[in-house]
N, C-alpha and C. Protein backbone atom coordinates (compact mmCIF):
# COMPACT_ATOMS: atom_id res chain seq x y z
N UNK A 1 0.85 -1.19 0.00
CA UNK A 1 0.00 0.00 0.00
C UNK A 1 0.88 1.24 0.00
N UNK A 2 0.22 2.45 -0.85
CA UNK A 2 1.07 3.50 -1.23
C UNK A 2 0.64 4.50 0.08
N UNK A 3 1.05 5.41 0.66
CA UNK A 3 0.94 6.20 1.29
C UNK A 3 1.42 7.79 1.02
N UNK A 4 1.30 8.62 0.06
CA UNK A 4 1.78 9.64 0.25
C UNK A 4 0.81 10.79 -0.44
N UNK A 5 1.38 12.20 0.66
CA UNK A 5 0.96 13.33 0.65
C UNK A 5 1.72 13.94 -0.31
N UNK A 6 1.02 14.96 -1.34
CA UNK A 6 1.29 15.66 -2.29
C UNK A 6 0.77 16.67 -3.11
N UNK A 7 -0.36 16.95 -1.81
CA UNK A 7 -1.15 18.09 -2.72
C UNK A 7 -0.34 19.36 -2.59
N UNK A 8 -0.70 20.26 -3.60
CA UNK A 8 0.73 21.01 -3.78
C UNK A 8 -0.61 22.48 -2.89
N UNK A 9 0.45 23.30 -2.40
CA UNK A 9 -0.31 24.84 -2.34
C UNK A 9 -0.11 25.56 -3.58
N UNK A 10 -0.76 26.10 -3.59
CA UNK A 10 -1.03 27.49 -4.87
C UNK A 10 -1.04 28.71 -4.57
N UNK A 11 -0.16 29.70 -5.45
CA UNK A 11 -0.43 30.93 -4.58
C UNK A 11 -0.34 31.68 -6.33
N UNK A 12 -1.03 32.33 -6.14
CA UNK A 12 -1.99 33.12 -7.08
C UNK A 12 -1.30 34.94 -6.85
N UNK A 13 -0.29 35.18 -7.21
CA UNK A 13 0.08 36.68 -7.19
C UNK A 13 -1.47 37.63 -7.49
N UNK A 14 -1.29 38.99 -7.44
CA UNK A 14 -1.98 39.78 -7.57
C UNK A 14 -2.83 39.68 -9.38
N UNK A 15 -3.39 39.82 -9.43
CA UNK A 15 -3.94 38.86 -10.89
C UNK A 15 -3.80 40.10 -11.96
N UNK A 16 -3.37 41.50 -11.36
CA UNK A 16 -3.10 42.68 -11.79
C UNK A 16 -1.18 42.75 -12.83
N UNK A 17 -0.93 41.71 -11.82
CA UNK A 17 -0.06 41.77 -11.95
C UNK A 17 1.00 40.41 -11.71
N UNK A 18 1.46 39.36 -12.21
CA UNK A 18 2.35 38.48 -12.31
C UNK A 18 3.75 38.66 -12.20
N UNK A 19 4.04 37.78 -11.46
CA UNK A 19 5.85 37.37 -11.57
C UNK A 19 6.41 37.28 -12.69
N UNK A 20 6.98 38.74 -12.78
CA UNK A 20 8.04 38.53 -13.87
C UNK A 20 9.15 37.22 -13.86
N UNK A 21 9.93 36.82 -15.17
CA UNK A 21 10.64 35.84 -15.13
C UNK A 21 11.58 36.13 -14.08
N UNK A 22 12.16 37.17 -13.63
CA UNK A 22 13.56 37.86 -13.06
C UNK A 22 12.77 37.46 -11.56
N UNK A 23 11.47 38.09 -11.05
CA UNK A 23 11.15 38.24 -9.93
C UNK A 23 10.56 36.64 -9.60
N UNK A 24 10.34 35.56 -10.25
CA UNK A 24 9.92 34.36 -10.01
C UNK A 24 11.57 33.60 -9.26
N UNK A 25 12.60 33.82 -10.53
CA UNK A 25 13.80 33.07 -10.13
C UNK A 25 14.13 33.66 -8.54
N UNK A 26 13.86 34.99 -8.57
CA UNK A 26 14.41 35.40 -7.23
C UNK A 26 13.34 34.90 -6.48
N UNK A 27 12.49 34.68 -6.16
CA UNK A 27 11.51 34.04 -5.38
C UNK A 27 12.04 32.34 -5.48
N UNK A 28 12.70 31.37 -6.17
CA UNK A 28 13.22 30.57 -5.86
C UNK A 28 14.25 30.57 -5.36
N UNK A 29 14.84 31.40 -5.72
CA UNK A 29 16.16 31.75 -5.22
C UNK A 29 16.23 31.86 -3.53
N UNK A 30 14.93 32.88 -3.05
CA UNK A 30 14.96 32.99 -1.95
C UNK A 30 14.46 32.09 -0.79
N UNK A 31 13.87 30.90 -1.68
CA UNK A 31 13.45 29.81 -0.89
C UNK A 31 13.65 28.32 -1.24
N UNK A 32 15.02 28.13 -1.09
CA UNK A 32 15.79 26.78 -1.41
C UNK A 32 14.95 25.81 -1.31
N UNK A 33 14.04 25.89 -0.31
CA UNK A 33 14.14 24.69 0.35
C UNK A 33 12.73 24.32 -0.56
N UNK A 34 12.06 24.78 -0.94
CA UNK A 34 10.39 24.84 -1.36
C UNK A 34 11.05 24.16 -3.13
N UNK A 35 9.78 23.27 -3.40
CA UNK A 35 9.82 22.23 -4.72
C UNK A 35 8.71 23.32 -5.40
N UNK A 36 9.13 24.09 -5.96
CA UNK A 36 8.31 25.33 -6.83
C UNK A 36 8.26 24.96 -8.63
N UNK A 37 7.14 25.41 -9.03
CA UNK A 37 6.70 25.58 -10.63
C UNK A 37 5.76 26.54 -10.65
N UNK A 38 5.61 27.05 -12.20
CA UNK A 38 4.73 28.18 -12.57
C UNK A 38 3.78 27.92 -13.58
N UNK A 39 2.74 28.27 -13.22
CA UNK A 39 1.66 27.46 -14.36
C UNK A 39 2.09 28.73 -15.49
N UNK A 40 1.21 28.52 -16.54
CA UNK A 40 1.03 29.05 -17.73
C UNK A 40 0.29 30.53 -17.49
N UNK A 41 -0.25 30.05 -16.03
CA UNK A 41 -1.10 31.29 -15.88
C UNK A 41 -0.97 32.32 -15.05
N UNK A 42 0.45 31.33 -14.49
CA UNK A 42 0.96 32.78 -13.38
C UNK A 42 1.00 32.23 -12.15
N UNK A 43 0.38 31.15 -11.57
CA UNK A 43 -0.06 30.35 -10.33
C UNK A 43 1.44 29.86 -9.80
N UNK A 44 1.61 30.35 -8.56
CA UNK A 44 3.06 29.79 -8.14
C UNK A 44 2.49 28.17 -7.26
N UNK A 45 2.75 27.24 -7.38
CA UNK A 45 2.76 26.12 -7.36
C UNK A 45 4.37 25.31 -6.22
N UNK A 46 3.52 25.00 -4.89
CA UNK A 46 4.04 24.30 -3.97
C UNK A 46 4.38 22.86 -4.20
N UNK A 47 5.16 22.03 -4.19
CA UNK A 47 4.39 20.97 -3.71
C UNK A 47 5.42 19.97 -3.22
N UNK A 48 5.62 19.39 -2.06
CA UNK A 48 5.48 18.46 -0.90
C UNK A 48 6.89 17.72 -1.81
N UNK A 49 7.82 17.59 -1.33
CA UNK A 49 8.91 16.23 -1.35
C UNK A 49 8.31 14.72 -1.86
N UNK A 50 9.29 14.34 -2.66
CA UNK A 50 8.53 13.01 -3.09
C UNK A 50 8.57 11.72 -2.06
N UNK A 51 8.33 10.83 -1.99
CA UNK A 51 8.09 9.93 -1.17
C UNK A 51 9.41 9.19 -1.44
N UNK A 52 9.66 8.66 -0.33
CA UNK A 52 11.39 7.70 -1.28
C UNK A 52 10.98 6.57 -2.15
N UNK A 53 9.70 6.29 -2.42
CA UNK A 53 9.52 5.22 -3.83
C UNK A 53 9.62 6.26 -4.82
N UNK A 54 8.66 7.38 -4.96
CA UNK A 54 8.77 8.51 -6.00
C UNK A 54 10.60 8.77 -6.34
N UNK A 55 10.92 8.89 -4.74
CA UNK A 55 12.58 9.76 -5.06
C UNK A 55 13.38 8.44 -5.95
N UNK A 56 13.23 7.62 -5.41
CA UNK A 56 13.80 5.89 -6.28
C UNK A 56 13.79 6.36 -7.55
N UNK A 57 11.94 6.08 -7.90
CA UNK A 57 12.02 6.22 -9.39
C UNK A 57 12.55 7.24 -10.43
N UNK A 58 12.37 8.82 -9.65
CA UNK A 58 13.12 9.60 -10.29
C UNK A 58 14.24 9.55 -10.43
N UNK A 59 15.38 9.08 -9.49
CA UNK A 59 16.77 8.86 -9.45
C UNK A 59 17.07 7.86 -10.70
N UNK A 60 16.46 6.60 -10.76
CA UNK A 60 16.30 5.66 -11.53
C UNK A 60 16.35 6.24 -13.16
N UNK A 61 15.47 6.09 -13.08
CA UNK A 61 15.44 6.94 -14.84
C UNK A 61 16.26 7.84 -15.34
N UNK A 62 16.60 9.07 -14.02
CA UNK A 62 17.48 10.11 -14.66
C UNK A 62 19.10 9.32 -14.85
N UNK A 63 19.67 8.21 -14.05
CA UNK A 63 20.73 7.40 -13.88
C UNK A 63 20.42 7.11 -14.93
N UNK A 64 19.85 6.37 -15.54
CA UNK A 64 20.02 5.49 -16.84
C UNK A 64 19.75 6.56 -18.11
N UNK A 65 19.40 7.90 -18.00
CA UNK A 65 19.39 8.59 -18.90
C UNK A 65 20.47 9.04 -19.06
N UNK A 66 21.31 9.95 -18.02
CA UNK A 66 22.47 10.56 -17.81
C UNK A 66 23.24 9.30 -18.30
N UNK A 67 23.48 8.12 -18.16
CA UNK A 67 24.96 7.64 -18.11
C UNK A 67 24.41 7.23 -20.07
N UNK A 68 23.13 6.66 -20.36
CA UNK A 68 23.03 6.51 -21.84
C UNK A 68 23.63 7.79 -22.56
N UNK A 69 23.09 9.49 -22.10
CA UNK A 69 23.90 10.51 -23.22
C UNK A 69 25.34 11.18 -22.60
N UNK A 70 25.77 10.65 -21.65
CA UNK A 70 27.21 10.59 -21.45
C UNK A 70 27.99 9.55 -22.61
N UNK A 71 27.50 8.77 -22.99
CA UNK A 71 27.98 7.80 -24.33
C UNK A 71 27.91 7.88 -25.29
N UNK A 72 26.48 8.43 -25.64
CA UNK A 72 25.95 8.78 -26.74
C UNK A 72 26.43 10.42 -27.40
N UNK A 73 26.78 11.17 -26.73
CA UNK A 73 27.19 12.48 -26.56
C UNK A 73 26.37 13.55 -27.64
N UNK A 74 24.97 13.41 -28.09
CA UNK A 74 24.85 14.14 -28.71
C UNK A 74 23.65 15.07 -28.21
N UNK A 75 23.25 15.12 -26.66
CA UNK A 75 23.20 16.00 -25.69
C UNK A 75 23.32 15.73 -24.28
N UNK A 76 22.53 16.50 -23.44
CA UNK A 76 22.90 16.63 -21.99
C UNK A 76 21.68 16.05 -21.35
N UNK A 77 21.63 15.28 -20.15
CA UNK A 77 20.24 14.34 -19.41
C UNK A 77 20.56 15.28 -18.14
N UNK A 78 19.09 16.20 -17.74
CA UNK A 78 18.56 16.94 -16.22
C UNK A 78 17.93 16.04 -15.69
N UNK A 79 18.19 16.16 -14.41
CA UNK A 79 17.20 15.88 -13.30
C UNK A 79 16.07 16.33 -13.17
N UNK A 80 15.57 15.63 -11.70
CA UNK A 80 14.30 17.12 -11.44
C UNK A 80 14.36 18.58 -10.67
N UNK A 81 15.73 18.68 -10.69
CA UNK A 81 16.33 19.73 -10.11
C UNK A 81 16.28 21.30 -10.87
N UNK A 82 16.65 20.66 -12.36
CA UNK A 82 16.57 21.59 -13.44
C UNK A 82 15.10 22.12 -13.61
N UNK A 83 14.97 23.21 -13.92
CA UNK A 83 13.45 23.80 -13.98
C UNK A 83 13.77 24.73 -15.21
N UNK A 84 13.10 25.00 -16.37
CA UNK A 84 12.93 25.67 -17.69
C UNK A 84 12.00 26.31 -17.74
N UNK A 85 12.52 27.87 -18.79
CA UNK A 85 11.04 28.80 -18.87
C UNK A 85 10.05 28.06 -19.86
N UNK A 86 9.34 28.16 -20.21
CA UNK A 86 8.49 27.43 -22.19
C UNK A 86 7.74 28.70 -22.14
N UNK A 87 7.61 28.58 -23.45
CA UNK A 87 7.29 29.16 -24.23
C UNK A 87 5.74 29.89 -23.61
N UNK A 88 4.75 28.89 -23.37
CA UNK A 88 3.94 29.90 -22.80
C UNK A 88 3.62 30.17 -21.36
N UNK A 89 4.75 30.69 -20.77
CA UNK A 89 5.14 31.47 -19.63
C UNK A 89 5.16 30.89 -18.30
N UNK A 90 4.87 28.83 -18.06
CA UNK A 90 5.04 28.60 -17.53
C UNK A 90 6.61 27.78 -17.07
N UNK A 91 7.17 27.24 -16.08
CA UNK A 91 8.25 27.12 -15.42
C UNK A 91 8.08 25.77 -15.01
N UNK A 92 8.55 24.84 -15.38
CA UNK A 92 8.39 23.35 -15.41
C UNK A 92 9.56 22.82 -14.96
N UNK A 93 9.70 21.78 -14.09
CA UNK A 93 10.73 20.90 -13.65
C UNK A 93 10.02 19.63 -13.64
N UNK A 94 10.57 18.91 -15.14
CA UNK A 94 10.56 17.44 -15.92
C UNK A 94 11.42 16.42 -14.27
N UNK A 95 11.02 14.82 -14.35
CA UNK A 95 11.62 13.95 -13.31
C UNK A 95 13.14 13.79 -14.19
N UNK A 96 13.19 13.83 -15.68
CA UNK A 96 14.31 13.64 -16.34
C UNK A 96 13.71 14.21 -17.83
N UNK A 97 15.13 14.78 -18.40
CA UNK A 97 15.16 15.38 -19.41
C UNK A 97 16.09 15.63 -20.25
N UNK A 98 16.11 15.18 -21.41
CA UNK A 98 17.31 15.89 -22.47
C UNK A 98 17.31 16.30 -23.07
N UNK A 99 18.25 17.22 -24.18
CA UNK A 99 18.34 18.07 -24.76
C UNK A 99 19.72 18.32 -25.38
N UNK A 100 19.66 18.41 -26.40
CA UNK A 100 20.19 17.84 -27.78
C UNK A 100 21.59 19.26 -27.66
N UNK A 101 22.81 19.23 -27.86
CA UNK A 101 23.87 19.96 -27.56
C UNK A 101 23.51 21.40 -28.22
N UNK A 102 23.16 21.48 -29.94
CA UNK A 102 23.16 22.65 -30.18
C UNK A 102 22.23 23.65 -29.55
N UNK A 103 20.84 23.69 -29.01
CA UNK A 103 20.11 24.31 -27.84
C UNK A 103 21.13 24.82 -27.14
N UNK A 104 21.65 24.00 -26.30
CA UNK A 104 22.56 24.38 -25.32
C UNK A 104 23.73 25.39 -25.40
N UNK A 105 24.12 25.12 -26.82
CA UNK A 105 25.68 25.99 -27.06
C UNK A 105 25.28 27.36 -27.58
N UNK A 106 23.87 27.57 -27.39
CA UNK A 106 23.37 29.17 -27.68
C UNK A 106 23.09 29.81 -26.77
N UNK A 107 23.31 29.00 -25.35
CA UNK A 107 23.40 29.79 -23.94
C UNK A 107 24.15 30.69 -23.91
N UNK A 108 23.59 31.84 -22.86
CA UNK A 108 24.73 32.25 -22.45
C UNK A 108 25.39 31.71 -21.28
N UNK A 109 26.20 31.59 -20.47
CA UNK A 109 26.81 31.51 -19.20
C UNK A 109 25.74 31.17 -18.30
N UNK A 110 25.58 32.95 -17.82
CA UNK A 110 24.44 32.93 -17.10
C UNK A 110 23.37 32.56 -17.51
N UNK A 111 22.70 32.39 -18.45
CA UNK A 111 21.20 31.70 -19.07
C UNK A 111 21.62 30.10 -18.38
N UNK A 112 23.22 29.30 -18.47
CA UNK A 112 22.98 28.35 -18.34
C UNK A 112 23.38 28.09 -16.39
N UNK A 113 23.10 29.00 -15.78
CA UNK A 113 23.20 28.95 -14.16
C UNK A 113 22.19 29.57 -13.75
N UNK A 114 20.93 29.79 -14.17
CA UNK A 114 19.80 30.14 -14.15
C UNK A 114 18.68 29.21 -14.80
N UNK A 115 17.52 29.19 -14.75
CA UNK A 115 16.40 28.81 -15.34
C UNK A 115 16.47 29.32 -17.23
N UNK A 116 16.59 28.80 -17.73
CA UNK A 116 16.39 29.02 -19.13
C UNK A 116 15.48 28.57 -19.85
N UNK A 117 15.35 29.28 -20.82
CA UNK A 117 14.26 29.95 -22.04
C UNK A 117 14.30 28.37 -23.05
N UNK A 118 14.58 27.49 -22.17
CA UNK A 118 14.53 26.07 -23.14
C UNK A 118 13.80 25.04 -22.99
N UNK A 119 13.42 25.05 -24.34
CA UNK A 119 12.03 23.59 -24.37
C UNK A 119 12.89 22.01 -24.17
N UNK A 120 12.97 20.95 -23.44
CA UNK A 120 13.56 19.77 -23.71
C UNK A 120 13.46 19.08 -24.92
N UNK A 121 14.13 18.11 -25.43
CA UNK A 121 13.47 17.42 -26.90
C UNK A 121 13.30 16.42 -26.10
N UNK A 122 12.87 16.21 -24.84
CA UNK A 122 12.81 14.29 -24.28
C UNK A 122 12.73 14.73 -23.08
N UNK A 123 11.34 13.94 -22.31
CA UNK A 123 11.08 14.42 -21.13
C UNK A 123 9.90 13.44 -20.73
N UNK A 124 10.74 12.45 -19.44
CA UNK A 124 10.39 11.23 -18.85
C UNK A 124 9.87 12.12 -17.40
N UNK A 125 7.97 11.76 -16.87
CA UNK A 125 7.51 11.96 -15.93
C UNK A 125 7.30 10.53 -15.59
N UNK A 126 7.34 10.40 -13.92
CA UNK A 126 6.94 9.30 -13.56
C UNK A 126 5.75 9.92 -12.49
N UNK A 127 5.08 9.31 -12.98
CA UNK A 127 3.45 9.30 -11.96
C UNK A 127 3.64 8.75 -10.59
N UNK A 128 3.48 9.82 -9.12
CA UNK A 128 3.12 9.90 -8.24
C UNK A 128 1.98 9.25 -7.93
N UNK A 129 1.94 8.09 -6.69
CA UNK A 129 1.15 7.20 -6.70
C UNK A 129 -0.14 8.11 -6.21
N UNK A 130 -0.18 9.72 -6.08
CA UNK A 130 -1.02 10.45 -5.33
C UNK A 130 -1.46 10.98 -6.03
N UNK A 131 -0.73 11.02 -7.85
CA UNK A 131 -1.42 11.72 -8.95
C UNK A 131 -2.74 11.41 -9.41
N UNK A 132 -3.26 12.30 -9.43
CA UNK A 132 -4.49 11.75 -10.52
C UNK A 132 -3.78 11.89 -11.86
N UNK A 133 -5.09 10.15 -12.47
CA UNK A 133 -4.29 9.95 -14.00
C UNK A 133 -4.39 11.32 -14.94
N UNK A 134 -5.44 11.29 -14.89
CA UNK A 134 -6.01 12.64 -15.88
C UNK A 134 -5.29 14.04 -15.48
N UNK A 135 -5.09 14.73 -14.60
CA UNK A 135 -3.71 15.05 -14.05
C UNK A 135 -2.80 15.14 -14.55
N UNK A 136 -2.32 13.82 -14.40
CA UNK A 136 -0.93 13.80 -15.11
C UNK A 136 -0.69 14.07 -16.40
N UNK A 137 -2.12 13.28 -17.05
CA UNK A 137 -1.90 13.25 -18.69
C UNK A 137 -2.34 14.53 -18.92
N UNK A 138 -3.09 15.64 -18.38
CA UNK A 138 -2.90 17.00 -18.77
C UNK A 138 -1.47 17.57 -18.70
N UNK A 139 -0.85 17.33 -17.68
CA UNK A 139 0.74 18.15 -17.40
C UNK A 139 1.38 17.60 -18.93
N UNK A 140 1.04 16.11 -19.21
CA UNK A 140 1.65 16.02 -20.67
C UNK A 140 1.56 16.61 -21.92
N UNK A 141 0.07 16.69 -21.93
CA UNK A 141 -0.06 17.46 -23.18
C UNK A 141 0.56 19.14 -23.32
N UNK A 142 0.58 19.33 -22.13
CA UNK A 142 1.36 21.04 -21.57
C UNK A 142 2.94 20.95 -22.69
N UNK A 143 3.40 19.48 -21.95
CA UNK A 143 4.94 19.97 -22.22
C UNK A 143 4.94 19.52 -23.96
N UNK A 144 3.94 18.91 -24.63
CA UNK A 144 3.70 18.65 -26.02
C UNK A 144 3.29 19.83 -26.70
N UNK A 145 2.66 20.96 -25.89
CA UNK A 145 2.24 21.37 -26.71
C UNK A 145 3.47 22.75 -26.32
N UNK A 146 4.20 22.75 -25.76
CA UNK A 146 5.05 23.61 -25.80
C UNK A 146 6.35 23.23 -26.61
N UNK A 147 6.52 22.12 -27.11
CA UNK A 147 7.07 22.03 -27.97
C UNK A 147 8.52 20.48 -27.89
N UNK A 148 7.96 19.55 -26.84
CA UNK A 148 8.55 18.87 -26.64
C UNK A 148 8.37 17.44 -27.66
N UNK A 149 9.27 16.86 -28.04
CA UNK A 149 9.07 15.90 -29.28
C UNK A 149 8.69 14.98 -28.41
N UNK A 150 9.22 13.89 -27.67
CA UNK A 150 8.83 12.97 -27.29
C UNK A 150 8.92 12.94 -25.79
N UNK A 151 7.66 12.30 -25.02
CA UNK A 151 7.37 11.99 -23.78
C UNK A 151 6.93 10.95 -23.51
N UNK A 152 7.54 10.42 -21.85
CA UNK A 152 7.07 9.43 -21.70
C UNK A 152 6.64 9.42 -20.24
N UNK A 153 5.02 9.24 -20.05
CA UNK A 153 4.46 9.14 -18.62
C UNK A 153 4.91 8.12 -18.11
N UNK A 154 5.37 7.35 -16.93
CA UNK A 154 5.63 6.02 -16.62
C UNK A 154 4.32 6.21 -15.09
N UNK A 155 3.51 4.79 -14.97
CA UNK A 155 2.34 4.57 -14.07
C UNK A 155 3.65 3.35 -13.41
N UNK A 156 4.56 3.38 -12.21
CA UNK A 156 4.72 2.39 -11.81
C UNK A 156 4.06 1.71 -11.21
N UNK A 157 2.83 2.11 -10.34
CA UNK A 157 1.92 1.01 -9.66
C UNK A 157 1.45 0.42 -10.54
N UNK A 158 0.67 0.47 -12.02
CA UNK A 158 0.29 -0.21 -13.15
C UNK A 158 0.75 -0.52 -14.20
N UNK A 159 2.37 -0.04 -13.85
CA UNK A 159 3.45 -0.94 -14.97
C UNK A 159 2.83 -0.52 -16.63
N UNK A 160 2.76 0.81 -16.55
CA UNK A 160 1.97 1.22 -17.53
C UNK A 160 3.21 2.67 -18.34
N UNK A 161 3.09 2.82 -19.40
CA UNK A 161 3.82 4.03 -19.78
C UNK A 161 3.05 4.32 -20.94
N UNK A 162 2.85 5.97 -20.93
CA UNK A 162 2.20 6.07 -21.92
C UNK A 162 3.30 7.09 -22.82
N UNK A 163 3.22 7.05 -23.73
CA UNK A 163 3.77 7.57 -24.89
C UNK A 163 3.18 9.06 -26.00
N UNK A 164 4.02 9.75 -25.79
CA UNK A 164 4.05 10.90 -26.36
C UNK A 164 4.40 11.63 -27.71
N UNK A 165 4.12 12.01 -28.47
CA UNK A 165 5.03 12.41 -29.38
C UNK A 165 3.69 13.44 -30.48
N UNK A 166 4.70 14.25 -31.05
CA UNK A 166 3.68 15.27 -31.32
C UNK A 166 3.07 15.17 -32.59
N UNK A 167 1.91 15.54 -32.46
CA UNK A 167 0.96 15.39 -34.02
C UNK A 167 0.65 13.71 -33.99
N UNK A 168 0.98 13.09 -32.62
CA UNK A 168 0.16 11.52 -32.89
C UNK A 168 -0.36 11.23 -31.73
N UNK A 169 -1.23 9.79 -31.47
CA UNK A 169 -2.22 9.81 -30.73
C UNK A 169 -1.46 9.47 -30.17
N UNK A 170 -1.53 8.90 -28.29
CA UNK A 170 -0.95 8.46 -27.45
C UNK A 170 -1.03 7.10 -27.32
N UNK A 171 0.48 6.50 -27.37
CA UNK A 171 0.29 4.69 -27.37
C UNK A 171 0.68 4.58 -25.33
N UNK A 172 0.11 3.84 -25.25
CA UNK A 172 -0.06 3.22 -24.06
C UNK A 172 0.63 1.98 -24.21
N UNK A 173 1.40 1.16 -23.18
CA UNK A 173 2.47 0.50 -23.36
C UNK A 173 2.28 -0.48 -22.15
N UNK A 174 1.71 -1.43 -21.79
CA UNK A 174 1.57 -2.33 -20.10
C UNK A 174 2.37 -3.83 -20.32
N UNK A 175 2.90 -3.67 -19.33
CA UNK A 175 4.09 -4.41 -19.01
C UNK A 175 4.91 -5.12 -19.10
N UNK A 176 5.76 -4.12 -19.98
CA UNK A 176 6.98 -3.88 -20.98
C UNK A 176 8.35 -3.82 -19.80
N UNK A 177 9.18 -4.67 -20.18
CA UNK A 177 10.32 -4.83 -19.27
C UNK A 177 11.15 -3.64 -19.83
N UNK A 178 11.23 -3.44 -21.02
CA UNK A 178 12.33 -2.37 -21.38
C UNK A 178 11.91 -1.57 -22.50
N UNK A 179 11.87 -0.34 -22.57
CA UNK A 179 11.18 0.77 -23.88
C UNK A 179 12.72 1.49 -24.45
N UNK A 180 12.13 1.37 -25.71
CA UNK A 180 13.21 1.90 -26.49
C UNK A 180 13.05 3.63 -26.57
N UNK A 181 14.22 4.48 -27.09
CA UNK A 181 13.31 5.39 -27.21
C UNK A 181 13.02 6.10 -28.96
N UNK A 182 12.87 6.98 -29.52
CA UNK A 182 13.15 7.11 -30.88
C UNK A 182 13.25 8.58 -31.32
N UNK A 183 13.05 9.35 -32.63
CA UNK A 183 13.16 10.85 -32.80
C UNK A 183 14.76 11.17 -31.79
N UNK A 184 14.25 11.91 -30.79
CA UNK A 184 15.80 12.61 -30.30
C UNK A 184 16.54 11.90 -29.66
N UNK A 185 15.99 10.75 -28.95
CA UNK A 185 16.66 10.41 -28.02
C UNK A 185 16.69 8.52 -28.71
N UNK A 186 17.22 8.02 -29.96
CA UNK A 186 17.12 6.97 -30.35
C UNK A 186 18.37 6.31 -30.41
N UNK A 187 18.17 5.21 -29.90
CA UNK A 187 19.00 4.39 -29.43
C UNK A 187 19.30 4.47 -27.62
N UNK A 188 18.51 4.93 -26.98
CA UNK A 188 18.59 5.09 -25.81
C UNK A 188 17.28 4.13 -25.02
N UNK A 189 17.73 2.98 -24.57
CA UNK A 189 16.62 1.85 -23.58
C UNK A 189 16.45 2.25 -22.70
N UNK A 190 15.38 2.07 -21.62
CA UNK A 190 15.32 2.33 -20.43
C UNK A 190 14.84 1.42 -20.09
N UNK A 191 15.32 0.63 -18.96
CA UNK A 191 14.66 -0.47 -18.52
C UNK A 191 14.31 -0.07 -17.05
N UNK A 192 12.58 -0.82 -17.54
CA UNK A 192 12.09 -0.34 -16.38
C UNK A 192 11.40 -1.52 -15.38
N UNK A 193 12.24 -2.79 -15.09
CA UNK A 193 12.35 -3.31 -14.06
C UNK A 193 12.30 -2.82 -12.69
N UNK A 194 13.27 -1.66 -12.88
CA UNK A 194 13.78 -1.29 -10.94
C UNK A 194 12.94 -0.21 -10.93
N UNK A 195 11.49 0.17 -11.51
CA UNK A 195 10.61 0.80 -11.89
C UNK A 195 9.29 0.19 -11.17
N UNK A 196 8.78 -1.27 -12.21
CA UNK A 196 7.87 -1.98 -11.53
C UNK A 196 8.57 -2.75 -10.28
N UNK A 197 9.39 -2.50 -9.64
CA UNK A 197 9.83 -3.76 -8.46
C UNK A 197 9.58 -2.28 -7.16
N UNK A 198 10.13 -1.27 -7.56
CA UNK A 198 9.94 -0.60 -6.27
C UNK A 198 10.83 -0.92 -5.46
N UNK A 199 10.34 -0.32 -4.13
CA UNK A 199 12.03 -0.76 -3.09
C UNK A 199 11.96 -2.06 -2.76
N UNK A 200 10.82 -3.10 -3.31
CA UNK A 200 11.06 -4.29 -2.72
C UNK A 200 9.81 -4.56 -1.73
């Protein structure tokens, strides 16, 4: 049995007036400790530490992403640490994410020690056993329609992943030991054994 808390708080600035990009970072800035995002609409968005099955699975995936484009070298794999502006004005932090080198080498410095103005081309969420499905699969279509090529939801309690990719319908995938991936991130497996097993 799953047990965890995760409803996030919301805090709604003056509706006159929104967090600029400059005045949002400094508002993270000034509160380390808080797991913060920005909706599309301005809504500053709390929400609660993951559970150590959640923290597992995120660690999990981003490990096997990071060490696949450390080999592959033809971009860079984030955590959920990394948080990005998109395009329509909300502030997203993906469980794992990559992004293809030339994006990157149009940073500046500081753009790249700050939150930046960058869409991922590959961006793995794993579903919180506290998520609602429908939920989740809205946050997906968000990062699709901001311009992300391929996504992949992973359901570990139902050993389920659903599949993303833009201008096609969503394939749903149940219980698949290992997913390939394709478009940006091809030739990259993820096996998701230590996914459906959990801590045991």
């Amino acid at each position: 049995m799953h047990i965890e808390v995760r409803e996030p708080v919301r805090i709604l600035p003056d509706s006159k007036r929104r967090f600029s990009d400059r005045e949002y970072l400094a508002f993270c800035r000034a509160n380390p400790e808080l797991n913060v995002e920005r909706t599309a609409e301005g809504e500053i968005v709390i929400v609660a530490p993951a559970s150590a099955e959640s923290s597992h699975w995120e660690a999990d995936v981003t490990r096997q992403l990071a060490n696949w484009a450390e080999g592959d070298g033809r971009g860079k794999a984030f955590s959920p640490s990394a948080q990005f502006f998109l395009p329509d004005g909300s502030a997203r932090s993906p469980d794992a994410a990559w992004i293809s080198n030339a994006p990157l080498a149009q940073l500046s410095r500081a753009e790249k020690r700050s939150f930046p103005h960058l869409v991922p081309d590959f961006v793995i969420e794993v579903r919180s056993p506290s998520d609602r499905l429908k939920k989740a699969q809205a946050k997906m279509e968000q990062w699709i329609a901001n311009g992300v090529k391929l996504l992949w939801l992973i359901d570990g309690d139902h050993e389920t992943v659903y599949i993303y990719r833009r201008g096609e319908p969503v394939e749903e995938r149940r219980g698949i030991q290992k997913l390939a991936g394709g478009g940006p991130v091809k030739g990259f497996v993820l096996n998701l054994r230590p996914i459906w097993q959990g801590l045991g």
